[in-house]
Protein backbone atom coordinates (compact mmCIF):
# COMPACT_ATOMS: atom_id res chain seq x y z
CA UNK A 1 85.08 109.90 92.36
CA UNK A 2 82.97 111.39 89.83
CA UNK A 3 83.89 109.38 86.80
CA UNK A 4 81.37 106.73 85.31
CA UNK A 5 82.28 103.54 86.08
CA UNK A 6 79.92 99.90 86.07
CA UNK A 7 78.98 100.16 89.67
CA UNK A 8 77.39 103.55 91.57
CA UNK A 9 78.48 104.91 94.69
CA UNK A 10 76.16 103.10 96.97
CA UNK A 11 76.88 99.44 95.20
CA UNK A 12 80.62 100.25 94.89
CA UNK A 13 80.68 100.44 99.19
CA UNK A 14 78.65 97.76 99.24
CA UNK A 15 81.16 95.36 97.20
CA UNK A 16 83.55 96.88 99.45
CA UNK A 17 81.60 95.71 102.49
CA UNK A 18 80.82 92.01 101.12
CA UNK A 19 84.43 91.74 99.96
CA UNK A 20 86.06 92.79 103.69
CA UNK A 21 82.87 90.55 105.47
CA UNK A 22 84.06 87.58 102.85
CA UNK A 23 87.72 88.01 103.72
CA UNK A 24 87.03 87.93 107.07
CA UNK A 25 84.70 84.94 106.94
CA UNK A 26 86.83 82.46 104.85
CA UNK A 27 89.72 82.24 107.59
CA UNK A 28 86.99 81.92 110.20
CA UNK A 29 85.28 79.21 108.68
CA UNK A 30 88.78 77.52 107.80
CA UNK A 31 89.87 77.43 111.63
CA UNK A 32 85.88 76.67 112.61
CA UNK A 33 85.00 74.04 110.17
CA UNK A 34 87.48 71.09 108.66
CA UNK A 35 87.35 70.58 104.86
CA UNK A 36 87.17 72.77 102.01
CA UNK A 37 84.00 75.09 102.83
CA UNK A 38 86.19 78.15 103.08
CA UNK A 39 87.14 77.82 99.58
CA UNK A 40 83.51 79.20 98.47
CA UNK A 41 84.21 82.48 100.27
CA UNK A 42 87.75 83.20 98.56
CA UNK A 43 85.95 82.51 95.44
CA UNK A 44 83.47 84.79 95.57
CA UNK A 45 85.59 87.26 97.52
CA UNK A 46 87.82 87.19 94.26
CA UNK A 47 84.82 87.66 92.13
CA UNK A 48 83.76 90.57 93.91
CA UNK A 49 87.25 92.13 94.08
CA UNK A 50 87.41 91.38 90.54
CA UNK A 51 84.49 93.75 89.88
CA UNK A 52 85.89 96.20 91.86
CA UNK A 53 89.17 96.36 90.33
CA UNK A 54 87.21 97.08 86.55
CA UNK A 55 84.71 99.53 87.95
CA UNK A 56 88.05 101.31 89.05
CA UNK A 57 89.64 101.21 85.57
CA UNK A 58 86.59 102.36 84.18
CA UNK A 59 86.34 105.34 86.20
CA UNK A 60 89.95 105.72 85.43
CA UNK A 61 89.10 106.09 82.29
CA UNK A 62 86.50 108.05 82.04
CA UNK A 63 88.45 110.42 83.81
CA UNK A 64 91.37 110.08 81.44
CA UNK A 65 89.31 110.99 78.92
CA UNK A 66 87.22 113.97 80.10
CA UNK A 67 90.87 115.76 81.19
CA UNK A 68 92.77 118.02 78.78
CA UNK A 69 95.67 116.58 76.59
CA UNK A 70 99.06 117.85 78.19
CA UNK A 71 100.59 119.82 75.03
C-alpha cells in the first residue's frame, strides 16, 4: 500500500506474524495447560490486531485524501 500509516511495511508483516503465531498459541496452550494462561495470548493478540486495524484506517486515509474529489 503506499499510503502513510503508524506502522512500515516491515513492522506491519511482522504484527501480522505475532498476531497469527499468538492465535495459534492461545488454543494450544488452552488444550496443553489447565487454567487461565491462554488468556494472556488473546490479550495481546487483540492488542496487536488492534494496531493493525488503525494502521489500516490510517493508510485509508491517507489515501482518501491524496485522491481527487469525484465532481
Amino acid at each position: 500500500m503506499s499510503g502513510v500509516g503508524i506502522l512500515g511495511r516491515r513492522q506491519r508483516i511482522l504484527a501480522w506474524l505475532g498476531f497469527l503465531a499468538l492465535a495459534a498459541h492461545a488454543p494450544l496452550v488452552a488444550f496443553v495447560k489447565p487454567g487461565d494462561d491462554w488468556m494472556l495470548s488473546v490479550t495481546v493478540a487483540a492488542i496487536v490486531a488492534f494496531v493493525i486495524v488503525i494502521d489500516d484506517h490510517e493508510r485509508r486515509r491517507a489515501i482518501a485524501a491524496d485522491a481527487p474529489p469525484n465532481d
